[in-house]
Protein backbone atom coordinates (compact mmCIF):
# COMPACT_ATOMS: atom_id res chain seq x y z
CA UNK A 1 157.19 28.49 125.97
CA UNK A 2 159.01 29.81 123.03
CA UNK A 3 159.78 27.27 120.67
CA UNK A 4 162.75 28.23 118.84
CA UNK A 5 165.92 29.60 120.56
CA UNK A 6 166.76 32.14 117.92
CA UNK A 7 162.90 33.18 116.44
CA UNK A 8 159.84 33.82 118.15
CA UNK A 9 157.01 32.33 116.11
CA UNK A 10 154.15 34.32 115.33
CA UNK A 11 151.72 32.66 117.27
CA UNK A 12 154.06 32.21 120.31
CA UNK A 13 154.35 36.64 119.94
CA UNK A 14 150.45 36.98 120.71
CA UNK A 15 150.92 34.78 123.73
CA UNK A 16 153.34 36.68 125.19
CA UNK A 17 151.44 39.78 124.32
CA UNK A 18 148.37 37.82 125.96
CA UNK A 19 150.54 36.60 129.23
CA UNK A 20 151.50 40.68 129.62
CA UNK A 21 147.91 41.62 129.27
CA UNK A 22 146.82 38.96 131.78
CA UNK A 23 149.49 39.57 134.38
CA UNK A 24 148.60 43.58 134.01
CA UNK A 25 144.95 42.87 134.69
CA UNK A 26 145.43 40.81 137.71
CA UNK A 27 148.12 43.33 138.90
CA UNK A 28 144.83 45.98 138.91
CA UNK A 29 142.33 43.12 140.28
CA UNK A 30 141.40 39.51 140.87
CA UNK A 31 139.86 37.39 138.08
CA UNK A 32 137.97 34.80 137.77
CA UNK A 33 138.29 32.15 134.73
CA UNK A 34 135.75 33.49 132.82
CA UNK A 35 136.83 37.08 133.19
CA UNK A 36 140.44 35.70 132.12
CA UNK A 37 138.83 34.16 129.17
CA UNK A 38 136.82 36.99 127.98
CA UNK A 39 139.97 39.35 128.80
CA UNK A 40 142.35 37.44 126.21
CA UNK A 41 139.46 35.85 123.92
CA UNK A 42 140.19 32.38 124.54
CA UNK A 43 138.47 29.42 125.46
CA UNK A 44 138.36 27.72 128.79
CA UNK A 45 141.00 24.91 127.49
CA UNK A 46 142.74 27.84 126.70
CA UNK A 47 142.17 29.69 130.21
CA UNK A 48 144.22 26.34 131.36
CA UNK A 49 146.95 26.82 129.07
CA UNK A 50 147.65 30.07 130.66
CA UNK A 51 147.41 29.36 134.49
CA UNK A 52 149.25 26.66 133.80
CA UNK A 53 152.13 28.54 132.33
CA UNK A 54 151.97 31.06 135.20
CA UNK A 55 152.25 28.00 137.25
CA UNK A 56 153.14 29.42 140.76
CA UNK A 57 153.30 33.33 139.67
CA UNK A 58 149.58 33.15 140.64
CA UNK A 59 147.56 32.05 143.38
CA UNK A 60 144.00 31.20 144.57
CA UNK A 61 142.56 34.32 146.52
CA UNK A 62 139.37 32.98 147.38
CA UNK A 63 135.95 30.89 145.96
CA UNK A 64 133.14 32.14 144.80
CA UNK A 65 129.63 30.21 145.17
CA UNK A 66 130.05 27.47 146.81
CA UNK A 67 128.41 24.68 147.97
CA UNK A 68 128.67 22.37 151.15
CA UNK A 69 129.21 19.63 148.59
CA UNK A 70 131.75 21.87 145.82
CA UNK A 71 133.81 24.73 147.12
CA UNK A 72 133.28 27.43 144.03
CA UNK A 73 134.59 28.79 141.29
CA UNK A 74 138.12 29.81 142.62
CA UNK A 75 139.49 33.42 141.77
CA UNK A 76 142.59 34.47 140.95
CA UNK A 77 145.76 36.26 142.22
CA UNK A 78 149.22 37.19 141.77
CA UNK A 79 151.57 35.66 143.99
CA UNK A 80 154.48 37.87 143.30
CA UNK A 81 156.19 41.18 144.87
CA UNK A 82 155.81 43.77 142.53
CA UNK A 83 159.67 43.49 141.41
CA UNK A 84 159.54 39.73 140.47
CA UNK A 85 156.68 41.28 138.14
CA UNK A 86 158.31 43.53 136.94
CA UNK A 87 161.39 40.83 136.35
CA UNK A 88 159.75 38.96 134.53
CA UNK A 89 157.85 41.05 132.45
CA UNK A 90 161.31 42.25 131.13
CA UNK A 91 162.00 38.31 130.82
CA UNK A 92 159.39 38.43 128.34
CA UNK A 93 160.56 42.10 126.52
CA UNK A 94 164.13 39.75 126.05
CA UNK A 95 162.45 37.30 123.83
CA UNK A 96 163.65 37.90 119.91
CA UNK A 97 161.36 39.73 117.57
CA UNK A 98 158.87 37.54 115.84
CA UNK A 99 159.98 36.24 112.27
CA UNK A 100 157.08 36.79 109.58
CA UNK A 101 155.83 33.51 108.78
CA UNK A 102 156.70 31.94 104.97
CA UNK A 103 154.07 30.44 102.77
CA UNK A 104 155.31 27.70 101.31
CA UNK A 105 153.98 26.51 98.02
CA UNK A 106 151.63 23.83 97.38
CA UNK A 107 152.51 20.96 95.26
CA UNK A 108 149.30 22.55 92.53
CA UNK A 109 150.66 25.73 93.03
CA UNK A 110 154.63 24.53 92.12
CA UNK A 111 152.92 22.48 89.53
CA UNK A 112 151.02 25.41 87.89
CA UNK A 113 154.18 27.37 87.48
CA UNK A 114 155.84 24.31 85.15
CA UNK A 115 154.36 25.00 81.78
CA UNK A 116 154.40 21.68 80.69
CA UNK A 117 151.53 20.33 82.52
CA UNK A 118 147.83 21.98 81.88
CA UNK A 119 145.06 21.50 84.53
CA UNK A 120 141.14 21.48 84.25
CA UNK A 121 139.12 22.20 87.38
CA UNK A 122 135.54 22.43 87.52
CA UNK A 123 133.32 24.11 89.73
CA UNK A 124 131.52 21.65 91.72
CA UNK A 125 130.43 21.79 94.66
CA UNK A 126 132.31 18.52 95.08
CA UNK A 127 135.50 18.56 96.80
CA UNK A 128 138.30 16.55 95.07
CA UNK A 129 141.11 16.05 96.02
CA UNK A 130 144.01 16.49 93.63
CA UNK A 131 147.26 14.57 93.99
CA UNK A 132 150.17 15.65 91.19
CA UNK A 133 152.96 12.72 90.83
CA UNK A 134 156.02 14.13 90.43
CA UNK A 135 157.42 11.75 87.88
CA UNK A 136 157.66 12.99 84.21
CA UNK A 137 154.91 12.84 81.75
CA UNK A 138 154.66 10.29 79.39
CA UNK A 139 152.45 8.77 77.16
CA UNK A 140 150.36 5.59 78.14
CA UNK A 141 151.82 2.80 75.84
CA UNK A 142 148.01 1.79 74.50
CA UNK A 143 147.75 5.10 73.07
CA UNK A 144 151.27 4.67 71.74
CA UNK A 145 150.65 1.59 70.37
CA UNK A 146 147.10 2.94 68.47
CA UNK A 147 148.05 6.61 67.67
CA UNK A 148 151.89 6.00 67.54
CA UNK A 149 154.71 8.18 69.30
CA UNK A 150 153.54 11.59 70.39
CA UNK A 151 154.54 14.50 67.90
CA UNK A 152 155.69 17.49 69.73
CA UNK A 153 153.45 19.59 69.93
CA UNK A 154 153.22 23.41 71.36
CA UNK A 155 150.01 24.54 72.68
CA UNK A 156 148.84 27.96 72.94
């Protein structure tokens, strides 16, 4: 589950935090998928991503609704003593502090900070997207050839 053996990502903190608030709610009661969903505000792919991580720490208690043909929306359990809770809950207390996230720069942004180069964006409703070579500046060679070498100039 955790990505990284020395960090805990950001993201990967709020699913532990989510994992500890699921496993306390179905210490209290059983749960069905939706409940579990509406209980960590996730989706029901993400309902899956959970039991599936729990794995065999929970179980199926019973089914609700069914059918002759379909057996019901199953509910579920935890199929643990209350020590290999607790166990494991401390498992998941071990897990290193979560590193703040860095921003990195953009290539616009890193290219706004060189003084040399000078950018014009208008306010269109039109995206466009804006790709900055990294190679120097220089001078196309018609221009050259017409207006002659470029005088340096400083611009204010």
């Amino acid at each position: 589950m955790i990505r990284a053996r020395h960090v805990t990502h950001g993201q990967t903190a709020a699913r532990v935090e989510r994992l500890r608030l699921l496993i306390t709610t179905l210490q209290v009661r059983q749960l069905m998928r939706d409940e579990i969903g509406e209980i960590l505000q996730v989706g029901p792919s993400g309902v899956r991503k959970y039991l599936k991580d729990l794995g065999s720490m929970i179980a199926i208690a019973r089914y609700v609704d069914g059918t002759p043909t379909y057996r019901g929306d199953p509910v579920y359990c935890l199929a643990m003593t209350s020590e290999q809770i607790h166990a494991y809950l401390a498992n998941l207390d071990a897990a290193p502090a979560a590193r703040p996230g860095s921003q990195s720069m953009s290539a616009l942004s890193r290219a706004a900070l060189d003084p040399s180069r000078h950018f014009h964006i208008m306010k269109d409703d039109t995206h466009y997207a804006i790709r900055l070579s990294r190679a120097p500046i220089v001078r196309d060679p018609l221009v050259a050839a017409l207006f002659g070498p470029r005088s340096v100039e400083v611009r204010v």
